[in-house]
Structure formats: structure tokens, C-alpha cells
Protein backbone atom coordinates (compact mmCIF):
# COMPACT_ATOMS: atom_id res chain seq x y z
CA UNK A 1 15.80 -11.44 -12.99
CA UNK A 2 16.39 -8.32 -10.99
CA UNK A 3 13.64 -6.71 -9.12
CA UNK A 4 11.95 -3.85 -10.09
CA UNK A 5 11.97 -2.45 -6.82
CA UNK A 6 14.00 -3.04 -4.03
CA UNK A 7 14.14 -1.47 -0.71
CA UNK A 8 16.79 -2.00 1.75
CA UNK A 9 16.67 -0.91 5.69
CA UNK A 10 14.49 2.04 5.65
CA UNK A 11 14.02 3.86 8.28
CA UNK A 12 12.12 7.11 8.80
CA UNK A 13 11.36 9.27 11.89
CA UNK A 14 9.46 12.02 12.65
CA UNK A 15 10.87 14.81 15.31
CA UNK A 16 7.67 15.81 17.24
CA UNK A 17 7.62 18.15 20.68
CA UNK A 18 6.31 14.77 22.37
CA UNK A 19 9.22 12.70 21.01
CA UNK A 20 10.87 11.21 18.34
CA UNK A 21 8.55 9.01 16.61
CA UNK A 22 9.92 5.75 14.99
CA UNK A 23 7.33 5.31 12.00
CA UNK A 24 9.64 2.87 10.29
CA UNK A 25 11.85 0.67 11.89
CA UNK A 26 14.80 -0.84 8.69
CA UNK A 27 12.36 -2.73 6.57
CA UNK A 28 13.70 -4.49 3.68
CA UNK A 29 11.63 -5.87 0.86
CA UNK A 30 11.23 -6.14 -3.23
CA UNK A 31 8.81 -6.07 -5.87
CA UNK A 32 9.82 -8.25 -9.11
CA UNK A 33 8.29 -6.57 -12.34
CA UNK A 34 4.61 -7.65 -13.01
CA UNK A 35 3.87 -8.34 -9.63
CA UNK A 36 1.12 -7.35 -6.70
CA UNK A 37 2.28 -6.93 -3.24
CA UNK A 38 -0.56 -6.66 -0.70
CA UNK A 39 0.57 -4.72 2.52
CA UNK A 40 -1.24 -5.42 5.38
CA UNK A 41 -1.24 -4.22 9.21
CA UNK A 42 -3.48 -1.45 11.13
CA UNK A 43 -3.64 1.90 11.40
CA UNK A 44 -0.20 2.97 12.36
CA UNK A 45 1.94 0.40 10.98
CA UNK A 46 3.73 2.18 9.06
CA UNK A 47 2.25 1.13 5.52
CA UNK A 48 1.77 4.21 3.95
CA UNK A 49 4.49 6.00 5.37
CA UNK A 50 6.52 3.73 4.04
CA UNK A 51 5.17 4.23 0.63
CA UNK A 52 5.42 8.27 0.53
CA UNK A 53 8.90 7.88 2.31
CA UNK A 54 10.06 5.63 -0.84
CA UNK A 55 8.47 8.72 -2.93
CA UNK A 56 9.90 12.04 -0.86
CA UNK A 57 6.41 12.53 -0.07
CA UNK A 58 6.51 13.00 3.84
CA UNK A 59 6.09 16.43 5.19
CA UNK A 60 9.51 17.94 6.18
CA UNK A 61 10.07 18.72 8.91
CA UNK A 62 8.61 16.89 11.28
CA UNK A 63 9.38 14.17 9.51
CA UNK A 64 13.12 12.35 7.70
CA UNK A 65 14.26 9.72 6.54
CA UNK A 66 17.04 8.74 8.57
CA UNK A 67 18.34 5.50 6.58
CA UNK A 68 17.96 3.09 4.05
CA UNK A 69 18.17 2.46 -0.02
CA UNK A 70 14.85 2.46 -2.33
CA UNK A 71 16.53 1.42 -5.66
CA UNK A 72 14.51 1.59 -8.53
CA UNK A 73 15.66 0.60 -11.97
CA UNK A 74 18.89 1.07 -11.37
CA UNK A 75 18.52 4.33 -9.38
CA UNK A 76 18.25 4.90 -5.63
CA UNK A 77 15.59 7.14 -5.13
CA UNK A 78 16.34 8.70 -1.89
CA UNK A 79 19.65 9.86 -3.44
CA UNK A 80 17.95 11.71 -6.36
CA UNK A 81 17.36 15.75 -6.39
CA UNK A 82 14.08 17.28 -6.21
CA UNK A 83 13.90 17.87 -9.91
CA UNK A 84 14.81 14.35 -10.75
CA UNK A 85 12.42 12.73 -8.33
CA UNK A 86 9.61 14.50 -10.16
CA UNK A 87 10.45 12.67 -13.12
CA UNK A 88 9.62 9.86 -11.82
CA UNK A 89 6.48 10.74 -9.28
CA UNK A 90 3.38 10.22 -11.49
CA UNK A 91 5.70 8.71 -14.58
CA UNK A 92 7.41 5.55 -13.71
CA UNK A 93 5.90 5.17 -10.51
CA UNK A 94 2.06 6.47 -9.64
CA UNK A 95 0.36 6.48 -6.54
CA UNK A 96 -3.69 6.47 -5.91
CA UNK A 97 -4.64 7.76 -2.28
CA UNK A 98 -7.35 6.89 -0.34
CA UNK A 99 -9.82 9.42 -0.09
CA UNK A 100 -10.00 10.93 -3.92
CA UNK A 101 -12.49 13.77 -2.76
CA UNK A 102 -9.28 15.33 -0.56
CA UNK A 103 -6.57 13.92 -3.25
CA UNK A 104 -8.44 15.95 -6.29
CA UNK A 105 -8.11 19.70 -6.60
CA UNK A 106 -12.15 20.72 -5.77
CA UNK A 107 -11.54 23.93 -7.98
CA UNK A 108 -10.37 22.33 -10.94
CA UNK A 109 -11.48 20.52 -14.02
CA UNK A 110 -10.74 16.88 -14.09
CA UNK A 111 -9.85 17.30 -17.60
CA UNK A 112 -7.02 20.08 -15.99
CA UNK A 113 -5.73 17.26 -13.83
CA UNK A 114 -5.87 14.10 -15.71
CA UNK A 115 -3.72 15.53 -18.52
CA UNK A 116 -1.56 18.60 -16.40
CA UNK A 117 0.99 15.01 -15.52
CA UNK A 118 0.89 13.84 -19.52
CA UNK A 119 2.02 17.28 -20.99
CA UNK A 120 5.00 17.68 -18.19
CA UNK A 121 6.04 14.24 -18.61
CA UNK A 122 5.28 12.93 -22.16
CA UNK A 123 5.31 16.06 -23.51
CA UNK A 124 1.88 16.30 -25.24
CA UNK A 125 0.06 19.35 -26.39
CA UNK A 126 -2.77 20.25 -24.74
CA UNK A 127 -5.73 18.83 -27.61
CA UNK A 128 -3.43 15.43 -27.94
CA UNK A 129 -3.54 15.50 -23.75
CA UNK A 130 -7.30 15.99 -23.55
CA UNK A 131 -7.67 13.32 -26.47
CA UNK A 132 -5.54 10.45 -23.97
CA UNK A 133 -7.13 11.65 -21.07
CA UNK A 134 -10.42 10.93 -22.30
CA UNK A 135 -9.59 7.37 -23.44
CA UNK A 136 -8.50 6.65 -19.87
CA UNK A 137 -11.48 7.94 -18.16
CA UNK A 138 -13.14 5.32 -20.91
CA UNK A 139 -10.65 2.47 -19.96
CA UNK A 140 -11.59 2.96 -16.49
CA UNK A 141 -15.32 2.51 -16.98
CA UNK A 142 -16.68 6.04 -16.97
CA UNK A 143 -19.09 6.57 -19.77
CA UNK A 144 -19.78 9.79 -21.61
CA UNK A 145 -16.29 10.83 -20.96
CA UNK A 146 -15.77 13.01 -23.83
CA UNK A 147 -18.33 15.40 -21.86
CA UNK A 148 -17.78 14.42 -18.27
CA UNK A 149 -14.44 15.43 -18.51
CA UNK A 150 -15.50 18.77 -18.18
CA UNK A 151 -17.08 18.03 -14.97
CA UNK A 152 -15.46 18.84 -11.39
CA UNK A 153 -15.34 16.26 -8.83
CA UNK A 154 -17.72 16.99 -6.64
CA UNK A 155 -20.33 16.27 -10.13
CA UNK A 156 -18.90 12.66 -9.50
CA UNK A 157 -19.79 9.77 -7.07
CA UNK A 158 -17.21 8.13 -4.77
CA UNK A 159 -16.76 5.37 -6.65
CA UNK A 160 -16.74 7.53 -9.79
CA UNK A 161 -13.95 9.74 -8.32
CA UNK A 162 -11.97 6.86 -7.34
CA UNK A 163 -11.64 5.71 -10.97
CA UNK A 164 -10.71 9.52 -12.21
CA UNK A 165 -7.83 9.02 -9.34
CA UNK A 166 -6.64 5.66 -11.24
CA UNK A 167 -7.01 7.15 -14.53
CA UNK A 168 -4.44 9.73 -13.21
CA UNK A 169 -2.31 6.96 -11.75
CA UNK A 170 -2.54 5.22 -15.37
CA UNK A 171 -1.86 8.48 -17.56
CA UNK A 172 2.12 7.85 -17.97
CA UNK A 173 1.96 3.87 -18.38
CA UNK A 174 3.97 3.57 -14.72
CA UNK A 175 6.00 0.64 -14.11
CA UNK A 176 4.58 0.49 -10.68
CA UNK A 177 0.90 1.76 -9.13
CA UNK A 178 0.90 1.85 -5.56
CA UNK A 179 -2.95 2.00 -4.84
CA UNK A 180 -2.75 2.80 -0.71
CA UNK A 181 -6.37 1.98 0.65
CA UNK A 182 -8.20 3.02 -2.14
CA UNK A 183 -11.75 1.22 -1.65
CA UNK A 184 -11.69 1.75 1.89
CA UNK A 185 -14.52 5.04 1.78
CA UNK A 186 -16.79 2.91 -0.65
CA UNK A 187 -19.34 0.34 -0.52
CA UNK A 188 -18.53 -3.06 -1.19
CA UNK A 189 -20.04 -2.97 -4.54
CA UNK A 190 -17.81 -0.59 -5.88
CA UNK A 191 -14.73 -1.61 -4.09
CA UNK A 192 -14.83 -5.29 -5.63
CA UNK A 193 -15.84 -3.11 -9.20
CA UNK A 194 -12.07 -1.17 -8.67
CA UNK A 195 -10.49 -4.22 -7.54
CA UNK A 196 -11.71 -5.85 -10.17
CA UNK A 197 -10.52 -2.87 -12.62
CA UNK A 198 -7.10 -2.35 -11.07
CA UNK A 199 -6.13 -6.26 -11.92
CA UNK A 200 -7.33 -6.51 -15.72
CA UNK A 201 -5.26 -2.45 -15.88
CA UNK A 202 -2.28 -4.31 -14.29
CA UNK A 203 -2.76 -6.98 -17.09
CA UNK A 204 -3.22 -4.29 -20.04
CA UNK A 205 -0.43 -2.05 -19.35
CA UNK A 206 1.65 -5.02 -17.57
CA UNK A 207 2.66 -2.86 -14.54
CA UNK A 208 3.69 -4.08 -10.89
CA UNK A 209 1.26 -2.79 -8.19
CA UNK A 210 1.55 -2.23 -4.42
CA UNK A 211 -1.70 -2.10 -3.01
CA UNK A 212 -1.70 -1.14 0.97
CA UNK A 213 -4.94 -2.31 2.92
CA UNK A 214 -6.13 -3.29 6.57
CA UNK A 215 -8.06 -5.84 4.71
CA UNK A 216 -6.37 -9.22 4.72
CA UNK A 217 -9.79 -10.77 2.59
CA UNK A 218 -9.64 -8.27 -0.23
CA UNK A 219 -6.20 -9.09 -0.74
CA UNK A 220 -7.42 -13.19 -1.81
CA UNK A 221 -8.24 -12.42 -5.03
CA UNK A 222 -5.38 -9.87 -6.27
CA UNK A 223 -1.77 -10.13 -4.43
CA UNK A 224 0.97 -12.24 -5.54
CA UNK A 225 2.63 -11.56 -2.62
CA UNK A 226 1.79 -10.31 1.10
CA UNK A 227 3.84 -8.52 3.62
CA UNK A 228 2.66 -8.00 7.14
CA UNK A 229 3.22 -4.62 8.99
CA UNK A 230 3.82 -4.19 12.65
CA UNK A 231 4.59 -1.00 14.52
CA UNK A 232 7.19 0.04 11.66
CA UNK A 233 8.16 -3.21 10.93
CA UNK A 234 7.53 -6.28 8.70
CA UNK A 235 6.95 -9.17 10.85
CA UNK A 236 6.00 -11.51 7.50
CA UNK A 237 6.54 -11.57 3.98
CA UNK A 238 5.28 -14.73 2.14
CA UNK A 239 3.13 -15.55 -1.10
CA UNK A 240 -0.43 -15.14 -1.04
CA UNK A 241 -1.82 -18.78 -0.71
CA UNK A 242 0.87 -19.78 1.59
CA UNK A 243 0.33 -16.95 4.34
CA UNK A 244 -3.29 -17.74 4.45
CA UNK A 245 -3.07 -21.74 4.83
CA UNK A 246 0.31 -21.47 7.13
CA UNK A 247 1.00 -18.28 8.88
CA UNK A 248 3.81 -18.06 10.81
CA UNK A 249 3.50 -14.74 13.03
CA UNK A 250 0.79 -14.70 16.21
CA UNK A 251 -0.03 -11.03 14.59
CA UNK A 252 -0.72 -12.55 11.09
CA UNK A 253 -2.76 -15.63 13.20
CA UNK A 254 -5.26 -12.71 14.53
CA UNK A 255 -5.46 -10.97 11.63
CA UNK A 256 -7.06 -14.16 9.99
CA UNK A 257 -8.90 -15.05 12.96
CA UNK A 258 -10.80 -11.68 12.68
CA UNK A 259 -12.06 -12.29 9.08
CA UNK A 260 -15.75 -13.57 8.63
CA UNK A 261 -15.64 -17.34 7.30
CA UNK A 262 -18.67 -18.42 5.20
CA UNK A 263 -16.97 -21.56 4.29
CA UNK A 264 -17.50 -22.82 7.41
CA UNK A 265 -20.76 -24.96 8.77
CA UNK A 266 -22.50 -23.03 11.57
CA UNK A 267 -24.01 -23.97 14.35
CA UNK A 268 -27.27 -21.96 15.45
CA UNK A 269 -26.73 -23.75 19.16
CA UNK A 270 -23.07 -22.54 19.12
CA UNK A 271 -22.48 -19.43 17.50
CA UNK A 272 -18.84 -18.50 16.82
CA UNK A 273 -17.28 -15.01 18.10
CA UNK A 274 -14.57 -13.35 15.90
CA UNK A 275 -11.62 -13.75 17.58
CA UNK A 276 -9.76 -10.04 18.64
CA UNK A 277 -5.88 -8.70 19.32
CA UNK A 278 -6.09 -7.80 22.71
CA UNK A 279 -4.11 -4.70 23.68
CA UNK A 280 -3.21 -1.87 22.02
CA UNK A 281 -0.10 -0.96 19.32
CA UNK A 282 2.90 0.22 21.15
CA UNK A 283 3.90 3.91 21.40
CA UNK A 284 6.06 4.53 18.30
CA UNK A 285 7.43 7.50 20.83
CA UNK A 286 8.68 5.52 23.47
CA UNK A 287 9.50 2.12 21.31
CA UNK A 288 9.51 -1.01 23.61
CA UNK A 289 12.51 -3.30 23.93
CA UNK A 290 12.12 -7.07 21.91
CA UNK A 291 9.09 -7.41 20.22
CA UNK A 292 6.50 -4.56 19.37
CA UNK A 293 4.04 -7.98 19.43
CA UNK A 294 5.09 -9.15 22.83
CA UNK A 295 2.91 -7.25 25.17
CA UNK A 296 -0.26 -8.69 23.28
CA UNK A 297 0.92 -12.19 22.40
CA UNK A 298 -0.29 -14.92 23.59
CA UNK A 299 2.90 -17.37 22.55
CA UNK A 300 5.51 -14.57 23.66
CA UNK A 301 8.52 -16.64 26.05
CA UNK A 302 11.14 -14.25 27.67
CA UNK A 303 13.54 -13.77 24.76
CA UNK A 304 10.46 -12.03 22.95
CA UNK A 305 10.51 -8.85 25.86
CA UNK A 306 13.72 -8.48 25.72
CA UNK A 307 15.19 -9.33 21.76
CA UNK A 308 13.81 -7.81 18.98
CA UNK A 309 13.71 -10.48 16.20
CA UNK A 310 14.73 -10.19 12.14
CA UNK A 311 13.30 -11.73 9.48
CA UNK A 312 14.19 -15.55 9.25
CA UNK A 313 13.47 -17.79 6.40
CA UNK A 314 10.81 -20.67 7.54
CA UNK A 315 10.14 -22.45 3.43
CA UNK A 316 11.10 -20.93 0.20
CA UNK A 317 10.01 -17.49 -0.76
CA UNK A 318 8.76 -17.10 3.31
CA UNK A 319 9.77 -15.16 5.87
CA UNK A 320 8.50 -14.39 9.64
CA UNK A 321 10.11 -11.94 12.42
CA UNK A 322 9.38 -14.23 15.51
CA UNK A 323 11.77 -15.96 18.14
CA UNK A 324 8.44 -19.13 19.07
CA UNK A 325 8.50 -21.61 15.71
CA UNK A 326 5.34 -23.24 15.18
């Protein structure tokens, strides 16, 4: 079975008065139909510019993307025109950003924006437009949506916005939601309430999802998948259970490290620390020889300062971008 996404060495830079800045470095990866990927890394990695690259979302100039293939269906996206590219932004493929108070227009209706994307792309009058758009704010939990429609978002709570931005993701039936950070500005509560809302949507309208997070716990219960970021690059790819019992990159190692275990017996006489990364992320302006890792890696031998490694199969379906094997 063929992907439904596949992405092959994309690169994308952005041309600052400080210096070139190498955002992403050639990744490569897929997405097969039906499935979550979890993308993980810190600020900076390159996750979500990744994502809007894929999308001809990234402000141009400064920024371009200066390689690669993003083939979609069939298509390669980064070949397509502007006019056919919005045919498939909020149709086939629908992204939810992370802070829905900046993402919605403040001075318009949410019943204006929830069905604006239905009558351009399914080309709906405006009653049979309102009519959908008020069954989604319903299938995404918002009661009394017949009137609240009328509302504007700042009448809505965080959490409450959040679901009006994945009831615009949802409007089209995409083949593919890419949902970058969106529970990161609310309370725990309501972010396990939308992860919990974006999995049983994935199962109703049987769409793959890319969901983008610093968050390596929230991802336990909803990817299929994981891929590690690093400084513009992926440093591992493997499936969910797999990269959490056996990872295979020092970066990945700390990442776990740093979570909060409460399946653990403690010891009141010897409390445990959460581990850190020491160091910083490199300077995506002046990008290091080798390994981005290698200045804060503990394993790192000579090769890793001075040869920058690809991905290398270690067991089926997993993949790390390191020279020490462990």
C-alpha cells in the first residue's frame, strides 16, 4: 500500500541579515493512510516549519524552500501553483495551530469562518454551510451550537476555541489533520479532553493525523508512529511502543529521562532528580560540522564532531541517525 504522504529530502532556509538559517536540513519521512505520527523535539527543531513548508505556508521572503519532494496522492505539492495548492489547504489536508485566540479572525463570526472553507471548497450555499457547520461544532463537544455559532471568539474559553479550530480543520473531511501543538496553552484537563476528541474524529472520518508536540508523554496514548526532531533533522523514526522501551538516539534517551515516572517506587530517603540535556541547540546560522547532538552528548566518539550521520535501520520499521550503537 502506498503512503498517503511521503516526503523526500526537504530542505528549507531562511535568508536573514544575520545569516542563512538552515531550519530544515533533507528530512525524509511518510505517513501511510489512517495513521498518527507524533513529532517530537524542542523549540527550534524544525517541527512546524516543516509542516507549513510541506503546505507553502512559510513567509516569503525570508524564508524558501530550497529542495525536496512532498508527494501527496499522487501530486508533489511543492510543484503545484498557488491556485492549486489552495485546493488542497483546508480540503484534503487541514492544519490546527497552536494558539486558536491568534489563529481565529477576533472580528469575525465563528459561524463566518467555520463555513467561509465549505462554500469555496464543497461548494455549499450559505444556509446548507451554516447547517454543517453547526453539526461540527456539535461533533466536537460544544453545546448550544445552533446559537453559539453566532458568538465571536473571544465569547469562548481556551479550550472552547481550540475545538472551533478542529471543527474548522474537520469541515472538508481531510485526508490528513496536522494538529501542531494544539493543547500546549491549556490545562491538562482540557488537553487530555482534545486528545481524547482528536482520536475518536480520526476514527469517525478515518483520516491520518500529524500531531507536532514537545511532549513525548502525551504522545503514549495517540501516535502510531514517532519521529524525533533535532536542529532540522530527524535523528529517529520508530513505532510508538518500540521508541519508548528501546530508544536508540542519546537525544531521544533525555527526552525520556525528563518525563515524570509514577510507575516507579519512590524513595522518601532518596529522592530522584529529572534528568536534563545539558547545553544548548546549535546555531541553525552557523550549522556545526558532524552531529548537531555532539556538543551535548554524553556517548559522542570523534567520528560524531566531525561526520554528520543518516538515518540507518537498527529492527524493522526503526530508524536512528547516530554513528555509537547501543
Amino acid at each position: 500500500m502506498s503512503p498517503l504522504l511521503q516526503v523526500l529530502n526537504l530542505e528549507t532556509r531562511f535568508y536573514t541579515r544575520e545569516g542563512v538559517v538552515h531550519a530544515v536540513n533533507g528530512i525524509s519521512f511518510m505517513v501511510n493512510k489512517g495513521e498518527t505520527l507524533g513529532i517530537v523535539g524542542e523549540s527550534g527543531s524544525g517541527k512546524s516549519i516543516s509542516m507549513l513548508s510541506m503546505l507553502g505556508l512559510i513567509p516569503s521572503p525570508p524564508g524558501k524552500v530550497t529542495g525536496g519532494e512532498v508527494w501527496f496522492e499522487g501530486r508533489d505539492l511543492l510543484q503545484l501553483t498557488d491556485r492549486e495548492m489552495r485546493g488542497v489547504r483546508g480540503n484534503e489536508i487541514s492544519m490546527i495551530f497552536q494558539d486558536p485566540m491568534t489563529s481565529l479572525n477576533p472580528v469575525l463570526r465563528v459561524e463566518r469562518q467555520l463555513t467561509e472553507g465549505v462554500e469555496r471548497h464543497l461548494g455549499l450555499n450559505r444556509e446548507e454551510a451554516r447547517e454543517r457547520a453547526i453539526a461540527l461544532l456539535e461533533q466536537v463537544g460544544i453545546a448550544g451550537a445552533r446559537e453559539r455559532i453566532r458568538y465571536y471568539p473571544h465569547q469562548f474559553s481556551g479550550g472552547m476555541r481550540q475545538r472551533v479550530m478542529i471543527a474548522m480543520g474537520l469541515a472538508c473531511h481531510p485526508k490528513l489533520l496536522i494538529a501542531d501543538e494544539p493543547t500546549t496553552a491549556l490545562d491538562v484537563t482540557i488537553q487530555a479532553q482534545i486528545v481524547e476528541l482528536v482520536k475518536q474524529l480520526k476514527q469517525d472520518f478515518e483520516m491520518a493525523v500529524i500531531w507536532i508536540t514537545h511532549d513525548l508523554s502525551l504522545l503514549a496514548g495517540l501516535a502510531d508512529r514517532i519521529m524525533v526532531m533535532y536542529a532540522g533533522q530527524i535523528v529517529e523514526v520508530a513505532p510508538l511502543r518500540r521508541l519508548y522501551q528501546n530508544p536508540q538516539h542519546p537525544y531521544t534517551m533525555g527526552l525520556l529521562a525528563s518525563i515524570p515516572r509514577l510507575d516507579e517506587p519512590k524513595d522518601p530517603q532518596n529522592p530522584q532528580r529529572l534528568q536534563t540535556i545539558e547545553g544548548l541547540p546549535p546555531d541553525l546560522t552557523d550549522y556545526p560540522p558532524g552531529c548537531p547532538f555532539a556538543p551535548r552528548c554524553r556517548f559522542a566518539i570523534a567520528q560524531c564532531h566531525t561526520e554528520d550521520p543518516t538515518l540507518r535501520r537498527v529492527e524493522e520499521d526503526h530508524q536512528v541517525a547516530c554513528w555509537v550503537e547501543f
